[in-house]
PDB file of N, CA and C in Angstrom:
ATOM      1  N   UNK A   1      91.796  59.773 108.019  1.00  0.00           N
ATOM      2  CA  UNK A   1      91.077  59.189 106.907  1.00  0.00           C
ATOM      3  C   UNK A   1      91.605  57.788 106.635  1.00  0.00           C
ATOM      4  N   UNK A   2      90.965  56.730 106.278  1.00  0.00           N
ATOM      5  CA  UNK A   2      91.218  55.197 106.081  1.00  0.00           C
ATOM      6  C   UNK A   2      91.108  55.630 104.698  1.00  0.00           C
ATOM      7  N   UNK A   3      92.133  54.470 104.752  1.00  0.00           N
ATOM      8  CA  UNK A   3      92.589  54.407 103.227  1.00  0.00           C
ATOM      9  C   UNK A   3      91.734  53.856 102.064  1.00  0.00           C
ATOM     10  N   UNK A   4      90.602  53.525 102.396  1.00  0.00           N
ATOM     11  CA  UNK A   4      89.718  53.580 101.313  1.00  0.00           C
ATOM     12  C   UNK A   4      89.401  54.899 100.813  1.00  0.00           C
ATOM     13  N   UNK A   5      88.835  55.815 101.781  1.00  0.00           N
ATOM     14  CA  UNK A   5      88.780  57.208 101.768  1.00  0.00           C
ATOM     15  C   UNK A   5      89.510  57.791 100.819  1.00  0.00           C
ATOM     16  N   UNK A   6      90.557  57.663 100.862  1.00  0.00           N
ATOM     17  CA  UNK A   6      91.690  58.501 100.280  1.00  0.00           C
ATOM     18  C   UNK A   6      91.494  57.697  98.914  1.00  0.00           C
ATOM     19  N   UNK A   7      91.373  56.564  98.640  1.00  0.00           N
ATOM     20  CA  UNK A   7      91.191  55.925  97.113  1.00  0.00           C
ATOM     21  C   UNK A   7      89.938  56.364  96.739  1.00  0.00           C
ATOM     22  N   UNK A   8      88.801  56.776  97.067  1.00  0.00           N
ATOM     23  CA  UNK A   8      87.412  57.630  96.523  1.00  0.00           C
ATOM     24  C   UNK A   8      87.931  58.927  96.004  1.00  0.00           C
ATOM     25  N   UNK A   9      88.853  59.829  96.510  1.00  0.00           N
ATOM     26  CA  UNK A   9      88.969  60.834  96.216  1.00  0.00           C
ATOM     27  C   UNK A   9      90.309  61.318  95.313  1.00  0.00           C
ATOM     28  N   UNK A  10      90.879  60.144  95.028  1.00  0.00           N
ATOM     29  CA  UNK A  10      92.006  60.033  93.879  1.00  0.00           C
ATOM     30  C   UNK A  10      91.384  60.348  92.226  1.00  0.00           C
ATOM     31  N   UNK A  11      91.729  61.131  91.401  1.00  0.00           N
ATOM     32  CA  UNK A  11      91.568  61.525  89.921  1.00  0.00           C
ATOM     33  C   UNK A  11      91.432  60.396  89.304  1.00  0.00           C
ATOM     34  N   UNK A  12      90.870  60.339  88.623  1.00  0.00           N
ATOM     35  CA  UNK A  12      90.610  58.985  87.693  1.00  0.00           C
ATOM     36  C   UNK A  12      91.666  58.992  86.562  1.00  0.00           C
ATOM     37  N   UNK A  13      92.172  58.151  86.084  1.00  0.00           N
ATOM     38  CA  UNK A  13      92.780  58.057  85.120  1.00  0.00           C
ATOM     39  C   UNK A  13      92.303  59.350  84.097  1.00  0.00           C
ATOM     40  N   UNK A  14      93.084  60.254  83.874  1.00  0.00           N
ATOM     41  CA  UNK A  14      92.566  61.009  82.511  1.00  0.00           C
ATOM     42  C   UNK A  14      91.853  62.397  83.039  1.00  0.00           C
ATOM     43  N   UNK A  15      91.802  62.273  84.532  1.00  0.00           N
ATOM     44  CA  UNK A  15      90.975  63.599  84.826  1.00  0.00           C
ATOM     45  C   UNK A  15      92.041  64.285  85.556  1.00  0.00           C
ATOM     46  N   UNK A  16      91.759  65.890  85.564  1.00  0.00           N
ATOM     47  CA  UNK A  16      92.608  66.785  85.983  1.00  0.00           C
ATOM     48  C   UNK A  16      91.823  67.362  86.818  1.00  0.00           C
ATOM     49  N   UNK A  17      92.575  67.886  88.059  1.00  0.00           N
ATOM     50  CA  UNK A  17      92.315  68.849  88.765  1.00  0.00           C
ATOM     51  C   UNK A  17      91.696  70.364  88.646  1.00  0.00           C
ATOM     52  N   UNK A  18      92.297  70.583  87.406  1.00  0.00           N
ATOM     53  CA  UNK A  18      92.078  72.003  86.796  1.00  0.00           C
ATOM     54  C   UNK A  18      91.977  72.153  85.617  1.00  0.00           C
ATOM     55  N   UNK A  19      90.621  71.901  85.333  1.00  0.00           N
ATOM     56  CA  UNK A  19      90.106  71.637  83.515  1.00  0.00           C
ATOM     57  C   UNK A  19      90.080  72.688  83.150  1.00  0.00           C
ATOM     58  N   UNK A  20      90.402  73.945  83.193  1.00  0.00           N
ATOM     59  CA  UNK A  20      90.564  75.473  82.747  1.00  0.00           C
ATOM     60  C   UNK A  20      91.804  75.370  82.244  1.00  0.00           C
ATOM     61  N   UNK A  21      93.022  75.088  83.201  1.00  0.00           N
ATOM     62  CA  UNK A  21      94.216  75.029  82.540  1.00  0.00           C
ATOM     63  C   UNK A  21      94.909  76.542  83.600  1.00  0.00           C
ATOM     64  N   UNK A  22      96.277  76.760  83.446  1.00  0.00           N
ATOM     65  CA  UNK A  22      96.839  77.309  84.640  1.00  0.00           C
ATOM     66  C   UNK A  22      96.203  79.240  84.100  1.00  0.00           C
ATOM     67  N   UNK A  23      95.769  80.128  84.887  1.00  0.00           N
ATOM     68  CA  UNK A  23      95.125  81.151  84.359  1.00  0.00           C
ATOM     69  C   UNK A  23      96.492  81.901  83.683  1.00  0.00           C
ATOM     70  N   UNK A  24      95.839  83.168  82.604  1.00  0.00           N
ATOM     71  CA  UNK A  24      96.284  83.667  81.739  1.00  0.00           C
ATOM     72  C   UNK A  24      97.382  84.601  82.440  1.00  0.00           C
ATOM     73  N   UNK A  25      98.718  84.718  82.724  1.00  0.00           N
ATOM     74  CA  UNK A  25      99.513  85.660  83.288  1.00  0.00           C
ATOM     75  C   UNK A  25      99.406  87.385  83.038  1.00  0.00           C
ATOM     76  N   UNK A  26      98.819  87.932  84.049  1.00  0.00           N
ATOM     77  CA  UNK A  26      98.636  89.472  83.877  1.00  0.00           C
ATOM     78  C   UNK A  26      99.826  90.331  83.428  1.00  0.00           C
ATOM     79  N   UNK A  27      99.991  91.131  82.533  1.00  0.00           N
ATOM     80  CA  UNK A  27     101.331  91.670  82.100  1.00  0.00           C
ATOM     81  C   UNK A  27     101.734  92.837  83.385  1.00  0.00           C
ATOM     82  N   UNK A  28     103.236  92.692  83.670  1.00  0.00           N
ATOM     83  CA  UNK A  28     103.474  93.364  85.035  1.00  0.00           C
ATOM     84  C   UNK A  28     103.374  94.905  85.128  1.00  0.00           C
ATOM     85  N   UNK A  29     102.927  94.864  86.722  1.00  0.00           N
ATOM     86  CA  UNK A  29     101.723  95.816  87.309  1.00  0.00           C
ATOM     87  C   UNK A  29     102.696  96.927  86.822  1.00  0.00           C
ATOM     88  N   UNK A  30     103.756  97.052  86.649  1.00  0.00           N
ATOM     89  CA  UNK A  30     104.831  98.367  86.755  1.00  0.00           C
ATOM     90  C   UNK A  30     104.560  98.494  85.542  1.00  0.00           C
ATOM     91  N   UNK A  31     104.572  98.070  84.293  1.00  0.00           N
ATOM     92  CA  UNK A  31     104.509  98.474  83.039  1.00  0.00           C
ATOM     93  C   UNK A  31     103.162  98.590  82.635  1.00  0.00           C
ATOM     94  N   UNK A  32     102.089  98.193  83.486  1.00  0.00           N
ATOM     95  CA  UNK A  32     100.743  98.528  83.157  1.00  0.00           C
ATOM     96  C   UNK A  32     100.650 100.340  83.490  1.00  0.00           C
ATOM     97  N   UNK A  33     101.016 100.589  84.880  1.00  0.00           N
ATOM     98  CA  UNK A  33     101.261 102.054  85.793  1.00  0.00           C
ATOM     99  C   UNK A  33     101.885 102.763  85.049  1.00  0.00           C
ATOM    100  N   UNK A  34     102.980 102.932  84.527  1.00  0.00           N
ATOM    101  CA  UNK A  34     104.014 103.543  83.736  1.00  0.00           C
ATOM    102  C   UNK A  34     102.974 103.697  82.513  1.00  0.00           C
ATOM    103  N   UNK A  35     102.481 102.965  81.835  1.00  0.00           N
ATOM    104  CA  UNK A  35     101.706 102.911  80.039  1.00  0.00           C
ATOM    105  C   UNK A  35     100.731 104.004  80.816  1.00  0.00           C
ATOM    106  N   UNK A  36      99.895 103.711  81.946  1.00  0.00           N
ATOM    107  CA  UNK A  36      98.632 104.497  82.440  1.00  0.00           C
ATOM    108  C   UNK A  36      98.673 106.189  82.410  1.00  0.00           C
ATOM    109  N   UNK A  37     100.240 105.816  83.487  1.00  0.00           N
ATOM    110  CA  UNK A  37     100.183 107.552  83.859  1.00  0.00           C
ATOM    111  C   UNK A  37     101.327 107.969  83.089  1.00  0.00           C
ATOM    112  N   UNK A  38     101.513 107.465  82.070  1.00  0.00           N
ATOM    113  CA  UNK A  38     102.389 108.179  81.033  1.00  0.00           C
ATOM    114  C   UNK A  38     101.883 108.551  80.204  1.00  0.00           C
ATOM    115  N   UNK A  39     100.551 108.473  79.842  1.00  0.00           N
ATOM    116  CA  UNK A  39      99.327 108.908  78.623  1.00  0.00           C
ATOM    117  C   UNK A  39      99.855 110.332  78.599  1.00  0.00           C
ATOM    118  N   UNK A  40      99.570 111.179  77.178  1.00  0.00           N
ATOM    119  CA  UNK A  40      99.657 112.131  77.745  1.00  0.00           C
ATOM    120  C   UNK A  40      98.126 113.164  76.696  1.00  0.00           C
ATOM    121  N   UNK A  41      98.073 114.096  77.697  1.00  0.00           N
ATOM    122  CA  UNK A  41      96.392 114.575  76.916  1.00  0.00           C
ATOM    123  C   UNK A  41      96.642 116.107  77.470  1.00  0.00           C
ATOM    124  N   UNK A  42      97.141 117.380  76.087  1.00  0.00           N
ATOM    125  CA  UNK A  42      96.997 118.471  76.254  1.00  0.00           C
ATOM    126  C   UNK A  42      98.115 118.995  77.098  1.00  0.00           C
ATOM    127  N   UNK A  43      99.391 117.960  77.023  1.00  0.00           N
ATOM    128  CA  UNK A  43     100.657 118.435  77.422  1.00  0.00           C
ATOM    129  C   UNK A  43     100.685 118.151  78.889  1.00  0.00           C
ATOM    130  N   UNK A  44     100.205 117.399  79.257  1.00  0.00           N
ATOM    131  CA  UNK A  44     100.112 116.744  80.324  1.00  0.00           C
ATOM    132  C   UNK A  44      99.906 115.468  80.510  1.00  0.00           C
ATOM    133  N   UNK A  45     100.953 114.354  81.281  1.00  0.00           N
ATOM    134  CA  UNK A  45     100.672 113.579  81.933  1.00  0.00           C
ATOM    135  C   UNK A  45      99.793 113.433  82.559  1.00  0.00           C
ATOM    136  N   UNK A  46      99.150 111.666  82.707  1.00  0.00           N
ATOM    137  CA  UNK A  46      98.210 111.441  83.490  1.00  0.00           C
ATOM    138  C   UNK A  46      97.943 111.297  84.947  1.00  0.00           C
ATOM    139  N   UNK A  47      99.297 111.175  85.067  1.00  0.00           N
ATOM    140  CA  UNK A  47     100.158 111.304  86.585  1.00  0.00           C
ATOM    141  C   UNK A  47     100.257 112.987  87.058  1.00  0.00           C
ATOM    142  N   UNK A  48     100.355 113.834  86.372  1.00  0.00           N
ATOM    143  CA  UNK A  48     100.607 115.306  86.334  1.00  0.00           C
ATOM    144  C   UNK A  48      98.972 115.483  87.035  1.00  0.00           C
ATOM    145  N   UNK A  49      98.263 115.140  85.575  1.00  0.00           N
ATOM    146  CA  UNK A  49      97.375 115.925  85.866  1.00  0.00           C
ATOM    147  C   UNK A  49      96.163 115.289  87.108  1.00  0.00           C
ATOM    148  N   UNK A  50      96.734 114.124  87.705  1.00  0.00           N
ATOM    149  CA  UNK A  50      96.269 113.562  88.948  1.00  0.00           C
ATOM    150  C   UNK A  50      97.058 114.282  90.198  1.00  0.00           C
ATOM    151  N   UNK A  51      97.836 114.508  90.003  1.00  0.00           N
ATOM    152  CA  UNK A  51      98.469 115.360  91.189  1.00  0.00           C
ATOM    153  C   UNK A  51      97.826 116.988  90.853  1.00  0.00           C
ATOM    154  N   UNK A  52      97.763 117.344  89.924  1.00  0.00           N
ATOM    155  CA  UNK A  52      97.107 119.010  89.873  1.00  0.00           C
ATOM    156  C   UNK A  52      95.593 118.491  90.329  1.00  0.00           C
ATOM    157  N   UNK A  53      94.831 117.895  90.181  1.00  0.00           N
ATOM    158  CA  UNK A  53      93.691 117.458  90.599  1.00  0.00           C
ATOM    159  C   UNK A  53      93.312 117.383  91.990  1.00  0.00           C
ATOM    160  N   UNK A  54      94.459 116.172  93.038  1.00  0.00           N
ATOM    161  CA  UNK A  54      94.950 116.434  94.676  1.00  0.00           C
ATOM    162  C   UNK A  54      95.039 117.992  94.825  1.00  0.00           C
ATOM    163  N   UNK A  55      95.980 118.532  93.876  1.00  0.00           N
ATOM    164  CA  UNK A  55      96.100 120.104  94.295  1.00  0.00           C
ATOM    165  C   UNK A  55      94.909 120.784  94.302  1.00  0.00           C
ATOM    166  N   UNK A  56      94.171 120.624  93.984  1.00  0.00           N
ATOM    167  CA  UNK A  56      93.048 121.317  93.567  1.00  0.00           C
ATOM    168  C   UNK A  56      91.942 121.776  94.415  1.00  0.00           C
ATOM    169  N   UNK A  57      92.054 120.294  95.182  1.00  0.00           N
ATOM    170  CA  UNK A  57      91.002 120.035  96.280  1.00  0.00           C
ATOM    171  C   UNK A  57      91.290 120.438  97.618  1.00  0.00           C
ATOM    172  N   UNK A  58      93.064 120.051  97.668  1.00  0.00           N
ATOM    173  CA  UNK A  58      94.036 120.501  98.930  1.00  0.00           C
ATOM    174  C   UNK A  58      93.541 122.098  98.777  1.00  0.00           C
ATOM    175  N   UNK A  59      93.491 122.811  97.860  1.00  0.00           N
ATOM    176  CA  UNK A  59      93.501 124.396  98.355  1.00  0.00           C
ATOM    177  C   UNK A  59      91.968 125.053  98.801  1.00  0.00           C
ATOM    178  N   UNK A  60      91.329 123.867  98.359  1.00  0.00           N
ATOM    179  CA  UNK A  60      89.687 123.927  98.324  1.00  0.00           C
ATOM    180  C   UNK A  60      89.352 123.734 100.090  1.00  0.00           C
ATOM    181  N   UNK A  61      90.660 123.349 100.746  1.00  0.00           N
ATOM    182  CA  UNK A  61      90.144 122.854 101.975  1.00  0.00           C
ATOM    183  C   UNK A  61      89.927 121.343 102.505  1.00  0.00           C
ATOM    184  N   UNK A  62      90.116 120.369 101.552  1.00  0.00           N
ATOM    185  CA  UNK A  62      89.830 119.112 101.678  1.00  0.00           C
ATOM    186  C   UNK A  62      91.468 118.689 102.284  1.00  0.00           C
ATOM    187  N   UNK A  63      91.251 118.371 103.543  1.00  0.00           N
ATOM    188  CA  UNK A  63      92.226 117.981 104.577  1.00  0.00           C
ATOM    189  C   UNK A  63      92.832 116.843 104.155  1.00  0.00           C
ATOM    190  N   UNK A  64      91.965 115.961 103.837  1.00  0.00           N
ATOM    191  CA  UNK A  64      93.021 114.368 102.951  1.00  0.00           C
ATOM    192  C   UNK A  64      93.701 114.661 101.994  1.00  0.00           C
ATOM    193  N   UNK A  65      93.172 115.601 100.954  1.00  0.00           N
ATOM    194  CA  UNK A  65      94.080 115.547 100.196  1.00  0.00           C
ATOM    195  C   UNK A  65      95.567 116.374 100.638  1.00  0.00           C
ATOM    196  N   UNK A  66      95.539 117.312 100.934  1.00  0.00           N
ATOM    197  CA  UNK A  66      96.553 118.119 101.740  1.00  0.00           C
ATOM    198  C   UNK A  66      97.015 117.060 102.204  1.00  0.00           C
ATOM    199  N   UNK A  67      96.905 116.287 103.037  1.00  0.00           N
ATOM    200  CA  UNK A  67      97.975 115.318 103.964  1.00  0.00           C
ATOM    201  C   UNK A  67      98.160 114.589 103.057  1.00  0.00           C
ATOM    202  N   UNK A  68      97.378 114.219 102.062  1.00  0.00           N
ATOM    203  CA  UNK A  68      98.450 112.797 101.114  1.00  0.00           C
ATOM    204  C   UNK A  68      99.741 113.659 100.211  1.00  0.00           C
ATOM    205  N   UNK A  69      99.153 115.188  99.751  1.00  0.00           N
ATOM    206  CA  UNK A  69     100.367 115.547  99.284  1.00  0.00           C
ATOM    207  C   UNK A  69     101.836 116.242 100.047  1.00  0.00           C
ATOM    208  N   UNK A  70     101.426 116.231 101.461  1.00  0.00           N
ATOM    209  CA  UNK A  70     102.106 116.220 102.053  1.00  0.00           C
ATOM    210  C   UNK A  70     102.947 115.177 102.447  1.00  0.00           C
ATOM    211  N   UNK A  71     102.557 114.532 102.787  1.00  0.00           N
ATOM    212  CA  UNK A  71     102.898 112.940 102.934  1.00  0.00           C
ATOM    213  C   UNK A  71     104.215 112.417 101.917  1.00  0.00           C
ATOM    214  N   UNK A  72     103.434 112.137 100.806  1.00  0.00           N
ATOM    215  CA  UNK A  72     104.677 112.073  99.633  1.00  0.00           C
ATOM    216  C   UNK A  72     105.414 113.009  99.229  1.00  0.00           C
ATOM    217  N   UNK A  73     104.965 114.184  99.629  1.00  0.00           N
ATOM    218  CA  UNK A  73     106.425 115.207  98.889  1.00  0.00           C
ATOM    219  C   UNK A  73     107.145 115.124 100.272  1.00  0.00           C
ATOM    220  N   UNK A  74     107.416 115.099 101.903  1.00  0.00           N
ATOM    221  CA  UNK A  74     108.272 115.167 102.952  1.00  0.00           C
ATOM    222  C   UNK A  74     107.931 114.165 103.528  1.00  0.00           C
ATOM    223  N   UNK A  75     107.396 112.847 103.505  1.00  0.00           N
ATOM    224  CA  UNK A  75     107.257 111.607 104.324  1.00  0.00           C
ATOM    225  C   UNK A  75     106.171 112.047 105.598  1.00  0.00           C
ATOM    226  N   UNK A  76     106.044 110.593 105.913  1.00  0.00           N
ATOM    227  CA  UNK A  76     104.843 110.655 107.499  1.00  0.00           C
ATOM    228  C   UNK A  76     105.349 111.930 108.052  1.00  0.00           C
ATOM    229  N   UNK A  77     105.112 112.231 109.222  1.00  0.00           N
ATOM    230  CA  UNK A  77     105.912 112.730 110.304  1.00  0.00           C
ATOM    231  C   UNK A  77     106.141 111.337 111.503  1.00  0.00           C
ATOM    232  N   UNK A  78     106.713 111.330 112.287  1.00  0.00           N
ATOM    233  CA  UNK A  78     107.476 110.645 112.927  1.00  0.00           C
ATOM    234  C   UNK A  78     105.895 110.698 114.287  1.00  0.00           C
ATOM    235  N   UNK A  79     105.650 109.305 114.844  1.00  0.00           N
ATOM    236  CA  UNK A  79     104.937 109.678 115.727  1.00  0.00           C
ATOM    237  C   UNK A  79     105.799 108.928 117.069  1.00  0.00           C
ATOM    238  N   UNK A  80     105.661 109.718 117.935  1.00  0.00           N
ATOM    239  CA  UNK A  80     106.543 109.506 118.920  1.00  0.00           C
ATOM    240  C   UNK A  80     105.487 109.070 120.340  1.00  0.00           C
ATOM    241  N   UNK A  81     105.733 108.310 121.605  1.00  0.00           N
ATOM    242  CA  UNK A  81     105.036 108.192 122.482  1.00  0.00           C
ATOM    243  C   UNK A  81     105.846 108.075 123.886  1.00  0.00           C
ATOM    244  N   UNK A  82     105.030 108.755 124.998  1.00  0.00           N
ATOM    245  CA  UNK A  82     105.726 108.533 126.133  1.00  0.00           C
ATOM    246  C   UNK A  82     105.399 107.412 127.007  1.00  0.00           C
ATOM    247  N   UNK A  83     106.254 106.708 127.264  1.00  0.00           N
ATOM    248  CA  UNK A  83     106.053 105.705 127.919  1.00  0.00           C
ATOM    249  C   UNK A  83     106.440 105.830 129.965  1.00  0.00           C
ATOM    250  N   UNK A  84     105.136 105.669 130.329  1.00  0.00           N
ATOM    251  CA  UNK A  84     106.164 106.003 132.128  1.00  0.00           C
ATOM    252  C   UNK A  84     106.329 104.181 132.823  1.00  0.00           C
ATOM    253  N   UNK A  85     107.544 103.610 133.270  1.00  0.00           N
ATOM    254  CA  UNK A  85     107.340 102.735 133.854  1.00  0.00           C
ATOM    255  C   UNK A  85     107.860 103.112 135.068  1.00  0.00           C
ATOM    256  N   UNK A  86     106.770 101.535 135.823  1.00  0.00           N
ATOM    257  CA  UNK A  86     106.733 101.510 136.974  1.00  0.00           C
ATOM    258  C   UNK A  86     106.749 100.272 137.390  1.00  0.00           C
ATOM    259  N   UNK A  87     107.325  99.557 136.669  1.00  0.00           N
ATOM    260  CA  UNK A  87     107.374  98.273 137.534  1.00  0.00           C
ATOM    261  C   UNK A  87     109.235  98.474 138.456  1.00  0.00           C
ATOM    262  N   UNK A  88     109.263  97.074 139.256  1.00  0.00           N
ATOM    263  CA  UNK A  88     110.428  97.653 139.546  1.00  0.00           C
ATOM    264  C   UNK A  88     111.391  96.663 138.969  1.00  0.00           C
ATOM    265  N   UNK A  89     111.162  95.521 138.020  1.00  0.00           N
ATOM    266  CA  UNK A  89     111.788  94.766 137.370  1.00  0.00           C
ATOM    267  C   UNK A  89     113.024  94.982 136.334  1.00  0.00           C
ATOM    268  N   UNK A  90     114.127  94.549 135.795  1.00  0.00           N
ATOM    269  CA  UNK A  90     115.093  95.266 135.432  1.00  0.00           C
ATOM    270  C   UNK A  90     114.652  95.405 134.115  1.00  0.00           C
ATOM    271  N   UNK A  91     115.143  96.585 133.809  1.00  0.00           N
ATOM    272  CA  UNK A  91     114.810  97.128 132.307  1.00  0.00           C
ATOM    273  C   UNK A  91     115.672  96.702 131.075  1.00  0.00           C
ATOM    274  N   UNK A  92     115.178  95.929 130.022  1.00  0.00           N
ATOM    275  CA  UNK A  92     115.907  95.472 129.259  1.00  0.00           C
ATOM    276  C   UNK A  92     115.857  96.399 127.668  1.00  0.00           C
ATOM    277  N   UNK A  93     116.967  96.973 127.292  1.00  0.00           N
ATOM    278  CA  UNK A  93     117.168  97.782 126.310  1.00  0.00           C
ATOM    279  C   UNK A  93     117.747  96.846 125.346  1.00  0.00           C
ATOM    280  N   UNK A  94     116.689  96.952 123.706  1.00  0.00           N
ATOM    281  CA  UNK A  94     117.045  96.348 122.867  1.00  0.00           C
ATOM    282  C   UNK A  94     117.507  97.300 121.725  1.00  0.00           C
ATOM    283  N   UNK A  95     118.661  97.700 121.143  1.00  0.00           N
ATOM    284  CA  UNK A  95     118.324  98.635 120.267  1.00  0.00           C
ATOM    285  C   UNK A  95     118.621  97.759 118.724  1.00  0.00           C
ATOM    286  N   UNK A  96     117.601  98.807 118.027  1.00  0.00           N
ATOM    287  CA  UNK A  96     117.327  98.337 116.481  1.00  0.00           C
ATOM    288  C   UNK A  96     118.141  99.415 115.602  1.00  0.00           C
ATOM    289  N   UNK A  97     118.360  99.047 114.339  1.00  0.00           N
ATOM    290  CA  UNK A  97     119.020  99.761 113.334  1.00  0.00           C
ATOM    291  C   UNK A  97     117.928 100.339 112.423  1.00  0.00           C
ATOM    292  N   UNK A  98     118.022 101.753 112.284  1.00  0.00           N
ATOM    293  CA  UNK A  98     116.754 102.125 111.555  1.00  0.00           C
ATOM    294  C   UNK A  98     116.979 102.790 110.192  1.00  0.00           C
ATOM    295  N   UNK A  99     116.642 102.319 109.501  1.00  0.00           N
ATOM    296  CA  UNK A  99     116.670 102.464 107.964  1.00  0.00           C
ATOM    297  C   UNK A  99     116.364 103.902 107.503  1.00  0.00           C
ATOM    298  N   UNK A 100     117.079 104.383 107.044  1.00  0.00           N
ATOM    299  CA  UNK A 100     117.445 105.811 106.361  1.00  0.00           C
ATOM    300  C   UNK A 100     116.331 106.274 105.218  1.00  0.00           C
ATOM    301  N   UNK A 101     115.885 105.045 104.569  1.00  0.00           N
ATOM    302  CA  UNK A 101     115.378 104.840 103.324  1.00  0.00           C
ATOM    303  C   UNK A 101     116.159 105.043 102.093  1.00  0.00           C
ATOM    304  N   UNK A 102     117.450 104.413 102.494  1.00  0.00           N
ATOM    305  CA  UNK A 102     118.472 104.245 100.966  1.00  0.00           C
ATOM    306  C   UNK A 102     118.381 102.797 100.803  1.00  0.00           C
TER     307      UNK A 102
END
């Protein structure tokens, strides 16, 4: 761009970029979640009674839900794969450190 260019597209004295002004800060997502599923209606949490709800459907036969409450109460399961090589190039072993989840 020639530098006239760049002087066409400079703010004029007095004008802003962003005549709204910087947007309104959302109050944080953790204390929105916590206020949500901490409601409580008939001695139950809203969090409770969303998990008896998953339960509900899991015994009904609905396969997703079963695996999501599976899922979070004992983690993924581990998926594992076999690999066959065949080249005859030298094999380079990298090993990684794998996180416990502490």
């Amino acid at each position: 761009m020639a530098a006239k260019d760049i002087e066409k597209h400079k703010f004029k004295k007095g004008q802003t970029g962003n005549p709204n002004g910087r947007p309104r800060k959302l109050p944080e997502l953790s204390k929105l979640m916590a206020d949500i599923l901490g409601d409580e209606k008939n001695g139950l949490s809203t969090a409770e009674r969303i998990l008896k709800a998953i339960e509900a459907k899991a015994l009904r036969g609905d396969i997703k839900a079963a695996e999501m409450l599976l899922d979070r109460g004992y983690g993924k399961p581990r998926q594992t794969t076999d690999t066959n090589i065949t080249s005859t190039e030298p094999l380079v072993i990298i090993r990684t450190i794998e996180s416990d989840g502490k």
